[in-house]
Protein backbone atom coordinates (compact mmCIF):
# COMPACT_ATOMS: atom_id res chain seq x y z
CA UNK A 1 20.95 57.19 51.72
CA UNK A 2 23.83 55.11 50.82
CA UNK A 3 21.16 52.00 49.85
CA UNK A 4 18.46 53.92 47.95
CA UNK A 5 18.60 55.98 44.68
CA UNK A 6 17.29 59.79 44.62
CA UNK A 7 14.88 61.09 41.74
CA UNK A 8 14.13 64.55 41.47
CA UNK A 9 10.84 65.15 40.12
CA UNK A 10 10.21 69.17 39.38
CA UNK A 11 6.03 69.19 39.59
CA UNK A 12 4.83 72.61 38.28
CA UNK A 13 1.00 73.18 38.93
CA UNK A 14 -1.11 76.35 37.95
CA UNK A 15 -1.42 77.79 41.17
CA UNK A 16 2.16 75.98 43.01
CA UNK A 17 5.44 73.98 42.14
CA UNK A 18 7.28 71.79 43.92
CA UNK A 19 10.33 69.39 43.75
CA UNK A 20 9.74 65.72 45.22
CA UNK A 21 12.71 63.11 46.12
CA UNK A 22 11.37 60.03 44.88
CA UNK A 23 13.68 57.31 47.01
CA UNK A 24 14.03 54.12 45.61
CA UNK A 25 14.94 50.43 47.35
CA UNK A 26 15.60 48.00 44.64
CA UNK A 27 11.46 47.88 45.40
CA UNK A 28 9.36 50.78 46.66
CA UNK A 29 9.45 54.50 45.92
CA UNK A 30 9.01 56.53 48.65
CA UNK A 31 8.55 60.39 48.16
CA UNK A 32 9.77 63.37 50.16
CA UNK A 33 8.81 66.95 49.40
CA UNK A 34 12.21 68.96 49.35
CA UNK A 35 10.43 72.28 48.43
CA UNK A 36 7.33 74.05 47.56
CA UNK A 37 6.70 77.68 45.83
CA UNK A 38 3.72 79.55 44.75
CA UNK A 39 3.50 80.37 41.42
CA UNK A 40 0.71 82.97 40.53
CA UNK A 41 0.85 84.45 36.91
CA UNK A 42 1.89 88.24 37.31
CA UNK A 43 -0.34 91.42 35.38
CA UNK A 44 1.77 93.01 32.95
CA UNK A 45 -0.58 95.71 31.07
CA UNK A 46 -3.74 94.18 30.36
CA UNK A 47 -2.26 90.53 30.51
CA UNK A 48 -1.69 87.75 32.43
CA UNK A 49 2.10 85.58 32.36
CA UNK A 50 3.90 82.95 34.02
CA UNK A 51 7.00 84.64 35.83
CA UNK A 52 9.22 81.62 33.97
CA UNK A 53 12.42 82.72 35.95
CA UNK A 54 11.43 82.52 39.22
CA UNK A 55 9.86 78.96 38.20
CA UNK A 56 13.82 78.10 37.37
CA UNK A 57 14.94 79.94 39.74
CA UNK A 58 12.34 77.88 42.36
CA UNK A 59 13.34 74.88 40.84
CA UNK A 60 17.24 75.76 40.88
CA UNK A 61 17.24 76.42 44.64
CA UNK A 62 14.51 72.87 45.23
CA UNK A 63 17.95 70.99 43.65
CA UNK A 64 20.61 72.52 45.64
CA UNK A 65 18.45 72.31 48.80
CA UNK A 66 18.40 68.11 47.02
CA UNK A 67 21.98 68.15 46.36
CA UNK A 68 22.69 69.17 50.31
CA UNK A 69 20.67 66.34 51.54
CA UNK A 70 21.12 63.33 49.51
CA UNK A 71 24.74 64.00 47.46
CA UNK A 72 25.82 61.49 44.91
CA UNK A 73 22.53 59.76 45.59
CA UNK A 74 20.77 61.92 42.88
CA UNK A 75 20.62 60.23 39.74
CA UNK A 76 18.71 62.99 37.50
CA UNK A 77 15.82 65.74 37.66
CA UNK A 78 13.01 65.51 35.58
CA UNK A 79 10.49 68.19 34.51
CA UNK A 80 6.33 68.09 34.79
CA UNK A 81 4.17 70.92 33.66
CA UNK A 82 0.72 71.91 33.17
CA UNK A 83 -0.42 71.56 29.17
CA UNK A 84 -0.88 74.16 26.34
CA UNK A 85 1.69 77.24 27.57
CA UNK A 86 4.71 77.56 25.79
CA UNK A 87 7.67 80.31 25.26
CA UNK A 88 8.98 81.82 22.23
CA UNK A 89 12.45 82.50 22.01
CA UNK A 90 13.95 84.88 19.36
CA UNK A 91 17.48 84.70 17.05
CA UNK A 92 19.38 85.01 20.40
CA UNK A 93 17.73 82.39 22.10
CA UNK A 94 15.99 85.39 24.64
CA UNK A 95 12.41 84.89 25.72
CA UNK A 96 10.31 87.44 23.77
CA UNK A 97 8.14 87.37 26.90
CA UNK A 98 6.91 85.45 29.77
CA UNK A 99 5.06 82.94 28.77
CA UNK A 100 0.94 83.87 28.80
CA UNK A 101 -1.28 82.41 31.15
CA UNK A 102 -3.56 79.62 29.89
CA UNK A 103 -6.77 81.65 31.14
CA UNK A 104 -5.67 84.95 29.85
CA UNK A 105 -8.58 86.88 27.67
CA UNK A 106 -6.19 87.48 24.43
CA UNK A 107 -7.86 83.81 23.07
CA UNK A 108 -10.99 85.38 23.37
CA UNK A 109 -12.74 85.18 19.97
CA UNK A 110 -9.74 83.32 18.50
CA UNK A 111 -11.57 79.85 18.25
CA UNK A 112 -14.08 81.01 15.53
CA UNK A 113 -11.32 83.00 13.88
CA UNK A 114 -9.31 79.98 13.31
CA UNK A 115 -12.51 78.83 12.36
CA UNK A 116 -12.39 80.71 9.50
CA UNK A 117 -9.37 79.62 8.15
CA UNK A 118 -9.65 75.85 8.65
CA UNK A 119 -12.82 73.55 10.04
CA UNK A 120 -13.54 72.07 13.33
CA UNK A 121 -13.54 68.88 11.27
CA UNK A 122 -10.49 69.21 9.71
CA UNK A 123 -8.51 70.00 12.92
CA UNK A 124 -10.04 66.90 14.74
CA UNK A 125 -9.43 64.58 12.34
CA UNK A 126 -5.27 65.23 12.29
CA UNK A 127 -4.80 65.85 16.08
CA UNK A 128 -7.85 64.35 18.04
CA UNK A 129 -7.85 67.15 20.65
CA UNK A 130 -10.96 68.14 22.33
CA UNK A 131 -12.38 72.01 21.70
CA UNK A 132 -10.97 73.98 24.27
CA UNK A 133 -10.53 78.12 24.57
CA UNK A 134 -7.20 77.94 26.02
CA UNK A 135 -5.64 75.68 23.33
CA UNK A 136 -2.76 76.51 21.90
CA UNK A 137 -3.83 76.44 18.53
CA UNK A 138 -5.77 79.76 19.69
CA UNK A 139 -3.02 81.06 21.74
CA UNK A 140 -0.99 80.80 18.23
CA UNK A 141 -3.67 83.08 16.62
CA UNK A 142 -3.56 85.25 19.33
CA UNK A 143 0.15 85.76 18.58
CA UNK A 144 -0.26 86.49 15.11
CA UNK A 145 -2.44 89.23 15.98
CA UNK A 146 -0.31 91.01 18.91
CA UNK A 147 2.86 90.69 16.40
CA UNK A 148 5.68 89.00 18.77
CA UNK A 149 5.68 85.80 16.75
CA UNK A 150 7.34 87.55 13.85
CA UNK A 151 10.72 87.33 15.69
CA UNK A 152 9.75 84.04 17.03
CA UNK A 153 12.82 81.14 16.15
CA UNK A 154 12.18 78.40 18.61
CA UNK A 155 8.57 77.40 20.03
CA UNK A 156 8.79 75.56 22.59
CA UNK A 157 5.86 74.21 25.56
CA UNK A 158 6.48 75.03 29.29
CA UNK A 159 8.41 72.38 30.27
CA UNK A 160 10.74 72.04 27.40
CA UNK A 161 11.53 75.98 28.14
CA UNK A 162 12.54 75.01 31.22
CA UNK A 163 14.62 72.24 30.36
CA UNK A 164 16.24 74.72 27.94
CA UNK A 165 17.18 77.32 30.53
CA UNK A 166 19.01 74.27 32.22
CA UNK A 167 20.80 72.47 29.33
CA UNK A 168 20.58 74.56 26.33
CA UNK A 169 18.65 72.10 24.35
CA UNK A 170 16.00 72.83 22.51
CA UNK A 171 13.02 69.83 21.80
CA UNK A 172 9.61 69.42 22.80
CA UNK A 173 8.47 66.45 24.32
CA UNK A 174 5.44 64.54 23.21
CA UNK A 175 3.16 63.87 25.75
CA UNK A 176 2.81 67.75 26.10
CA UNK A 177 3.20 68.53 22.22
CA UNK A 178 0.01 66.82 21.85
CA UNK A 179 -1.75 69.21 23.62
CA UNK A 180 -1.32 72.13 21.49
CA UNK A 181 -3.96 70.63 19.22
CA UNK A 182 -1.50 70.87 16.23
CA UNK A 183 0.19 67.84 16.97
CA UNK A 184 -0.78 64.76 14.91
CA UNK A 185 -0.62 61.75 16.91
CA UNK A 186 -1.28 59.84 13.62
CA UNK A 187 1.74 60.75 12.42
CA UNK A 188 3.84 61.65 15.12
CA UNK A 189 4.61 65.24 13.94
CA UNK A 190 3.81 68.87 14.06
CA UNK A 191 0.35 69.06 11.97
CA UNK A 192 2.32 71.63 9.73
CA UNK A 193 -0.64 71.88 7.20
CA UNK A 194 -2.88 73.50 9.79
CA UNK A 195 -0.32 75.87 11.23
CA UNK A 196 0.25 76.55 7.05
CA UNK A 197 -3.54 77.35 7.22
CA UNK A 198 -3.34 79.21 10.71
CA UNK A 199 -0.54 81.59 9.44
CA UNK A 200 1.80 80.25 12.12
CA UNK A 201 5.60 80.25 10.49
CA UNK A 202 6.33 76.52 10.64
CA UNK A 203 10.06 76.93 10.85
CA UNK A 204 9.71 77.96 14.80
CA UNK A 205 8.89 74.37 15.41
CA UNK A 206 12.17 72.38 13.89
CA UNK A 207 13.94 71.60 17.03
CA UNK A 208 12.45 68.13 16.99
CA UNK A 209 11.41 65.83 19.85
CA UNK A 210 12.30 64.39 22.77
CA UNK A 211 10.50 60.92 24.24
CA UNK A 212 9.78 59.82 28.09
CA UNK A 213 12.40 57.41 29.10
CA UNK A 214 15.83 59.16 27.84
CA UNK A 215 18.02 61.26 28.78
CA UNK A 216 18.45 65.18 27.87
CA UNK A 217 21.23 66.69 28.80
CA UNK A 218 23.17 67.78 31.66
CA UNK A 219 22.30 71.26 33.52
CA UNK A 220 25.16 73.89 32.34
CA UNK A 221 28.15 73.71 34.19
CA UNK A 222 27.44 77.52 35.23
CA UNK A 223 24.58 77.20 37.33
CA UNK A 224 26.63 75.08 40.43
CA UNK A 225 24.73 71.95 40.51
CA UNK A 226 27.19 69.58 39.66
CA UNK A 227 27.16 67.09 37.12
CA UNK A 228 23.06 66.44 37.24
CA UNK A 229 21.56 64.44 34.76
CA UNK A 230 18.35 66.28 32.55
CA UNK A 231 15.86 63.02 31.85
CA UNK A 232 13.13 63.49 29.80
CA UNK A 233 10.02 62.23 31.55
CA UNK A 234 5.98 62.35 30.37
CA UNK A 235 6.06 66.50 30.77
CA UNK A 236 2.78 67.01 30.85
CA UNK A 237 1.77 66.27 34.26
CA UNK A 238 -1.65 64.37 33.21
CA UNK A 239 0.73 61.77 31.92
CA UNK A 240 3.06 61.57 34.01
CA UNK A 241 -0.08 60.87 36.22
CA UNK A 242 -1.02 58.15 33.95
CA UNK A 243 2.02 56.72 33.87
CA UNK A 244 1.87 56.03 37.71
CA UNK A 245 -1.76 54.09 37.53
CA UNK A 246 -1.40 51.24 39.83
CA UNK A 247 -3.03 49.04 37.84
CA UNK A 248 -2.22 46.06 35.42
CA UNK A 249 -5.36 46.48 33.44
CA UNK A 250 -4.72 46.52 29.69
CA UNK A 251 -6.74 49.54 29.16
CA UNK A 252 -7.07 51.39 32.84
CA UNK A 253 -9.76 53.80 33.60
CA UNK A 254 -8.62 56.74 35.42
CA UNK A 255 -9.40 60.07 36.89
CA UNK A 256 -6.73 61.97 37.33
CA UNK A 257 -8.14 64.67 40.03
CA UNK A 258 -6.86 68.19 40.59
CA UNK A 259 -7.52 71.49 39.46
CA UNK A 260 -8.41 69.97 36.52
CA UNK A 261 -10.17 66.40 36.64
CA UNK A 262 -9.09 64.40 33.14
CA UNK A 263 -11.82 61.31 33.45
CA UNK A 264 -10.48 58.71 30.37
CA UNK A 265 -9.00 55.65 29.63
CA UNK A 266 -5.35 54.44 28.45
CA UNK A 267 -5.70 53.58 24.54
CA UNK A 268 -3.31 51.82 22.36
CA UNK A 269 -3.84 53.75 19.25
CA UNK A 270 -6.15 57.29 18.87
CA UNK A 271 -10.03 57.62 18.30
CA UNK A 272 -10.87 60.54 16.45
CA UNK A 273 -13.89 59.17 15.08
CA UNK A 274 -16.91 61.72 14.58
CA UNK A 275 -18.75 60.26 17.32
CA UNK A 276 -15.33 61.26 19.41
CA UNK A 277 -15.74 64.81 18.11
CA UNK A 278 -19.18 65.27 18.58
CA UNK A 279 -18.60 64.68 22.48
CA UNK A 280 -15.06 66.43 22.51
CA UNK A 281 -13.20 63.72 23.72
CA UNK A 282 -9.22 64.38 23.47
CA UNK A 283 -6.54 61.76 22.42
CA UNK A 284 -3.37 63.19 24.00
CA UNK A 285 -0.32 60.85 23.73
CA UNK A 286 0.69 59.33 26.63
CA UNK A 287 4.29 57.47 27.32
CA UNK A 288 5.38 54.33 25.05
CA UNK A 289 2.82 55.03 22.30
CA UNK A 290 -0.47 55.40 24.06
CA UNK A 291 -2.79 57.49 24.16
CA UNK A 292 -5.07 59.21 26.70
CA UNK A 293 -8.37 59.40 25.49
CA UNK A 294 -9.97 61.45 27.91
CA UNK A 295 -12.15 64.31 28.66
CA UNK A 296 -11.18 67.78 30.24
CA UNK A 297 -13.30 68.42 33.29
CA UNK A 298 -13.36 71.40 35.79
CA UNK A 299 -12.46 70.17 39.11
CA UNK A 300 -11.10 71.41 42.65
CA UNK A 301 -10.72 74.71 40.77
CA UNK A 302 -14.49 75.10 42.26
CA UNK A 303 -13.68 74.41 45.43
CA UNK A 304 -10.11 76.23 45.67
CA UNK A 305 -11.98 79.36 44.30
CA UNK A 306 -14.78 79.25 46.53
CA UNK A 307 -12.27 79.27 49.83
CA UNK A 308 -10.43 82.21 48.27
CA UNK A 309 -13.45 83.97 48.16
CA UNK A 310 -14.57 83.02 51.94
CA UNK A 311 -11.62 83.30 52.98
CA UNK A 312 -11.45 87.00 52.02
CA UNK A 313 -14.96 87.57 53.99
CA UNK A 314 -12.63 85.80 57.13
CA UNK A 315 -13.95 81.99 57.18
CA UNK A 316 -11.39 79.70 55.99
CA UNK A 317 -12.65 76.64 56.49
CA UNK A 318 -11.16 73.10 56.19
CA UNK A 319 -12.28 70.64 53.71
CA UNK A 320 -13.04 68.55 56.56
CA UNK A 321 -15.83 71.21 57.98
CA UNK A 322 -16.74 71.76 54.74
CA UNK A 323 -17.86 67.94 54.89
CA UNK A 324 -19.72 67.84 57.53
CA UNK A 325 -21.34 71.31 56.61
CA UNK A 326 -22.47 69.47 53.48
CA UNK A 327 -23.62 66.45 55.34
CA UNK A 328 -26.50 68.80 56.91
CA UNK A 329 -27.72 70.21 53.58
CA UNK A 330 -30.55 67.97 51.26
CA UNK A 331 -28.94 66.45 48.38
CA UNK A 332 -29.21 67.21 44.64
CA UNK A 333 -31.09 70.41 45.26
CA UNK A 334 -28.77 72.81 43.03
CA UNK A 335 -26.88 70.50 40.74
CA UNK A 336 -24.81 72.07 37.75
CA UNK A 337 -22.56 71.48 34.67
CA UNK A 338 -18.90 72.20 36.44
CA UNK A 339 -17.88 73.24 32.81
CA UNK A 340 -20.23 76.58 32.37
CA UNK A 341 -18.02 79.25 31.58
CA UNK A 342 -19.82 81.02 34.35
CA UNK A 343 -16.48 79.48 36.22
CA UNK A 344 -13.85 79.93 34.13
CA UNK A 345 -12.63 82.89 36.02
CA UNK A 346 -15.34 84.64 38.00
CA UNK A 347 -14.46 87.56 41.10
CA UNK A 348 -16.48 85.04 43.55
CA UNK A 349 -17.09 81.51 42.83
CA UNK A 350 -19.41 81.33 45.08
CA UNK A 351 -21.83 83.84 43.92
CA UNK A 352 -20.81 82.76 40.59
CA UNK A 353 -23.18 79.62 41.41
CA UNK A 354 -25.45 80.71 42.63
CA UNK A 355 -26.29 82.90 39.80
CA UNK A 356 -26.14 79.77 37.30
CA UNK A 357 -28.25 77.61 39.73
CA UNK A 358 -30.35 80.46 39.60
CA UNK A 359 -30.79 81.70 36.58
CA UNK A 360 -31.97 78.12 35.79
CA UNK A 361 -34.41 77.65 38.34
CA UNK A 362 -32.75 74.83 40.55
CA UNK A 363 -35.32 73.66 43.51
CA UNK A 364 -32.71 75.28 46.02
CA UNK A 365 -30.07 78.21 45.17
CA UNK A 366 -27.15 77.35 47.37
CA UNK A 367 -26.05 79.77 49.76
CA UNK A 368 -24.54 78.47 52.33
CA UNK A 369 -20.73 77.02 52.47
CA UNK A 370 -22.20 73.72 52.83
CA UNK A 371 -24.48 73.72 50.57
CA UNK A 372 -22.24 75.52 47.65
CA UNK A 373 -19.81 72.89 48.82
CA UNK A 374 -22.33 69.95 48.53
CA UNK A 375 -23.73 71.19 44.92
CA UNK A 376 -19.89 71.09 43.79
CA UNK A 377 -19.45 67.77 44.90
CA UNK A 378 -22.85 66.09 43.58
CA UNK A 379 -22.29 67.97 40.30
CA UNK A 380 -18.74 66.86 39.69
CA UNK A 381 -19.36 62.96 40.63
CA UNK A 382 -22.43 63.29 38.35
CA UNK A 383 -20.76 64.45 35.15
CA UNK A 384 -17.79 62.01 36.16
CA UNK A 385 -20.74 59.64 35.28
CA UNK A 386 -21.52 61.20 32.19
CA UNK A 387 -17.73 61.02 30.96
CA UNK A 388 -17.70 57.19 32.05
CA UNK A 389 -20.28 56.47 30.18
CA UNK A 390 -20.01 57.98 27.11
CA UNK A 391 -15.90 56.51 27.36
CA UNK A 392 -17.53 52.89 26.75
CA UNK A 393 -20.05 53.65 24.20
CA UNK A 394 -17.17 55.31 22.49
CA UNK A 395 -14.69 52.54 22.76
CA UNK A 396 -16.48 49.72 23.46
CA UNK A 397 -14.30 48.61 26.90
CA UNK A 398 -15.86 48.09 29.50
CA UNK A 399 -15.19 50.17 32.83
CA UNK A 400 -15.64 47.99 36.16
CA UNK A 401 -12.87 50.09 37.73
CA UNK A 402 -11.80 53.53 38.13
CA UNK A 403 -8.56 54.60 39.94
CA UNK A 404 -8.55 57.96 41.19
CA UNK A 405 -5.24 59.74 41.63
CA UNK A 406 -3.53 63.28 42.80
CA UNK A 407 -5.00 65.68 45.36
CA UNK A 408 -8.61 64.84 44.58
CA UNK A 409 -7.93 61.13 45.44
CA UNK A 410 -7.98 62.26 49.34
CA UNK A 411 -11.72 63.87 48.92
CA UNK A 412 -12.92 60.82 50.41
CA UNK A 413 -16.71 61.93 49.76
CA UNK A 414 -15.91 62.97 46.17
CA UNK A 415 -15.01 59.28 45.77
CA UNK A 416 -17.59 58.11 47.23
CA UNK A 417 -19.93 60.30 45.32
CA UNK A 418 -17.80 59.05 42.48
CA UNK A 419 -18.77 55.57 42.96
CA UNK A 420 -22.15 56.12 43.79
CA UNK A 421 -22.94 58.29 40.27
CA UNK A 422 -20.83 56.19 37.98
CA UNK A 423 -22.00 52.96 39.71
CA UNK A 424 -18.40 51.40 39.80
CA UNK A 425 -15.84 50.84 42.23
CA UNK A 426 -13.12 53.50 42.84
CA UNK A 427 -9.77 53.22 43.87
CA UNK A 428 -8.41 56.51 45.17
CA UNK A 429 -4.69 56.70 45.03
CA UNK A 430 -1.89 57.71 44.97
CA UNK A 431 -2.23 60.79 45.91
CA UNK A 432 1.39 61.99 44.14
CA UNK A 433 0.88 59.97 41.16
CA UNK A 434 2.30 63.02 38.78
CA UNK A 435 5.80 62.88 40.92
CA UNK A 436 5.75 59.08 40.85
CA UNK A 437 5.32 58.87 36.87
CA UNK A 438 8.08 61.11 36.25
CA UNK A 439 10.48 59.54 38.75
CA UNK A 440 9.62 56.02 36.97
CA UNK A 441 10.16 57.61 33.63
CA UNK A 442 13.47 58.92 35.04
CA UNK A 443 14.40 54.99 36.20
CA UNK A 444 13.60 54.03 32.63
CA UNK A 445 16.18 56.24 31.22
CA UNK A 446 18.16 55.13 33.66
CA UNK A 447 17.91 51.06 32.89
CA UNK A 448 16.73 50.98 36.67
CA UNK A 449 13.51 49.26 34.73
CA UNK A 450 12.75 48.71 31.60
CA UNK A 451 9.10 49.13 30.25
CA UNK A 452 6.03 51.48 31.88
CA UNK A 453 4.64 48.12 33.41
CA UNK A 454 7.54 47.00 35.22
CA UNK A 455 7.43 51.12 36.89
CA UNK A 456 3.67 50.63 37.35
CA UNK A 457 4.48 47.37 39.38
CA UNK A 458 7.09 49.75 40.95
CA UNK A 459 4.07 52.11 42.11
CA UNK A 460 1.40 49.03 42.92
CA UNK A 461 4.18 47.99 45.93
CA UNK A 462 4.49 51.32 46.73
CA UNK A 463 0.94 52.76 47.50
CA UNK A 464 -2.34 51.29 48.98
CA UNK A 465 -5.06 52.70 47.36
CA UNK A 466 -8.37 52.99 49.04
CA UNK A 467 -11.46 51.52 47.83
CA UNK A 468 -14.95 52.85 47.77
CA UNK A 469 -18.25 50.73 46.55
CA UNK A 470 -21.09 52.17 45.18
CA UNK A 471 -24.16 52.67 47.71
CA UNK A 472 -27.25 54.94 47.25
CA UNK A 473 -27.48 53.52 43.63
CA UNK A 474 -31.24 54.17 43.23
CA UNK A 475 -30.94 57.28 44.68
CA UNK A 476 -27.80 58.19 42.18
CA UNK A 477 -29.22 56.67 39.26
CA UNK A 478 -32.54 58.64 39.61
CA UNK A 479 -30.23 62.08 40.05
CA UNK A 480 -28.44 61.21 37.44
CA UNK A 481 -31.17 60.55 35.00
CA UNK A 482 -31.80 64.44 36.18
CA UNK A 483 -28.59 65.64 35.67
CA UNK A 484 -28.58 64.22 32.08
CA UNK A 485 -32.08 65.97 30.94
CA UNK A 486 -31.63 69.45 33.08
CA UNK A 487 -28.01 70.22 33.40
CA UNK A 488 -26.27 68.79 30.25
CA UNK A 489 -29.77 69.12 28.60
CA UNK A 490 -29.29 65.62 26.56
């Protein structure tokens, strides 16, 4: 190791974390998993939570296990998280809980009471977010009606709470600031007016912010882990996915592909025109003043729910079989919109759509694994079409290229149902691209490099994406045309 410098990158997912050694040689990365934890939200009463010290504590042990392998090599750890969650600490700097789950049911019915209080319109126009449940505009109302937030002195998102059990320091970084949907990316602050409007105290937010490409802190001497370098890195893990787009377009096309799949392009400055908010698009900000102008769309969360459920009735079965199950079954018999909230948290995916295809009359209910499998992958390429689509008419770029990154980018017939429904070529990789943005945001703090392009080169030499051409495009273009009129109903 004498020859290569060590980035930690701590990746926090909704259903796992992890902490990757990103190894640099003057002119790859190369990444090594160091450790891996699950991390599934805990019951307490009649709500869901994030057990936040046994993320630290996961994270903790993934640097000492670091530490014991590569030494002085380490140059810093830097911290990814999911969007919209968040911690409130009290006058003593104590969490007044653990931090609710995104998909908890205390937002239920919050959107329209916000609603009340200020419009859709309104809220658009200053932050540019796109209309979600789960926000955490909604999760803020929520807390105004369970009470905690009256001893709330520090707000601060999921990330940045972990950074603070570390150093001590208290910001919140940008990139996942602008997901709360009270962040104005127009004028690079808390939207305080709304929160005014919302009845959220404004004073819990005054710790300031941090930006992708410095340095924090270092951990507290008290935890044992030497003198280890805090940098701040794109914290939410969308753009710290972005960030690590192999590409030298000025405006790259992207679909980030996990759990979530955020189809959208790299902007320069945000679009929240009304056009943008009748198709809740989002502009999140992304690292050195962009902005990610993309669209929130449900993704493997289909498929990972659908093997929980099968594999509780004893077949667990590889994506692989799953494939060539699929391969078997007749195409675009059961397609659906992936978004329903029939799927936002159902007992048994599976079931779950086969109801919806159901209940609207689709030529063939799926029933089978194959089939279910098949109608997840069809549906999801198709309204990856949609989003493509409506991307250009929005902003006027046109999309020859899409580059498909994280876990999804391995689904090699998702990408090439990808290509075939959007009618543009696809490059799928890499597959890690949230640990590789925050280890390139960590050399940029560093003066390793010196701008996001000269990281993205970085990434390009690092990774060899594969490629995928359209084919079927009569048959595609025909199904798609269907999707459009009987699915999204447009």
């Amino acid at each position: 190791m004498k020859n290569k410098k060590v980035y930690l990158a701590a990746d926090l997912g909704a259903g796992s974390g992890r902490v990757m050694a990103a190894k640099f040689d003057g002119e790859k990365l190369e990444l090594e998993e160091v450790s891996r934890w699950a991390s599934e939200p805990v019951k307490i009463g009649n709500s869901y939570h994030w057990d936040v010290r046994g993320i630290f504590n996961s994270i903790k042990d993934g640097v000492a296990k670091s530490r014991s392998k590569y030494g002085d090599s380490i140059e810093s750890l830097g911290i990814d998280s999911w969007a919209v969650d968040y911690g409130l600490l009290d006058a003593n700097d104590e969490l007044i809980n653990d931090p609710f789950i995104y998909r908890d049911s205390r937002t239920d019915g919050m959107m329209e009471e916000v609603f009340k209080k200020v419009s859709k319109e309104e809220i658009y126009k200053r932050t540019g977010i796109q209309f979600l449940f789960f926000n955490t505009l909604y999760q803020m109302s929520a807390e105004l009606r369970g009470g905690g937030i009256r001893r709330a002195k520090t707000f601060l998102m999921m990330p940045d709470l972990l950074g603070f059990m570390f150093t001590g320091a208290k910001k919140n970084e940008r990139t996942n600031a602008s997901s709360t949907q009270f962040y104005d990316p127009f004028a690079k602050d808390w939207a305080y007016d709304i929160l005014e409007k919302v009845g959220v105290p404004a004073e819990i937010f005054g710790s300031g912010f941090s930006e992708a490409g410095e340095f924090f802190e270092f951990v507290k001497p008290e935890l044992g882990l030497g003198k280890l370098r805090i940098a701040t890195v794109a914290s939410h893990d969308t753009a710290s996915a972005v960030a690590a787009v192999p590409s030298t377009d000025p405006n790259p096309a992207y679909l980030n592909s996990g759990t979530w799949s955020l189809p959208g392009l790299e902007l320069n400055a945000p679009l929240a025109t009304d056009d943008a908010l009748k198709h809740n698009f989002t502009n999140e900000v992304g690292v050195e003043g962009t902005i990610r102008f993309l669209k929130n769309v449900t993704g493997m969360w289909l498929v990972q729910k659908s093997k929980e459920a099968w594999r509780e009735k004893g077949t667990d079965m590889s994506y692989a079989e799953l494939e060539s199950e699929s391969k078997k079954c007749e195409p675009f018999s059961a397609l659906f919109d992936p978004d329903s909230p029939d799927f936002t948290m159902p007992s048994n995916m599976p079931e779950a759509i086969a109801r919806n295809c159901e209940r609207r009359g689709v030529k063939k209910v799926p029933v089978s694994h194959g089939e279910i499998f098949r109608s997840i992958q069809e549906s999801a390429a198709l309204k990856y079409a949609y989003v493509f689509d409506t991307l250009e008419e929005l902003t006027g770029i046109k999309i020859g290229k899409i580059n498909v990154m994280g876990g999804g980018s391995r689904d090699n017939m998702l990408n090439q149902f990808t290509a075939n429904a959007t009618g543009r070529v696809v490059c799928a990789g890499p597959v890690e691209s949230t640990a590789l943005g925050n280890a390139i945001m960590q050399m940029k703090a560093s003066g390793e490099i010196s701008s996001l392009n000269e990281g993205r080169a970085v990434i390009a030499a690092s990774c060899s994406p594969k490629v995928f051409e359209p084919k079927e495009e009569d048959l595609w273009k025909e199904a798609y045309l269907s999707f459009r009129e009987s699915v999204l109903k447009l």
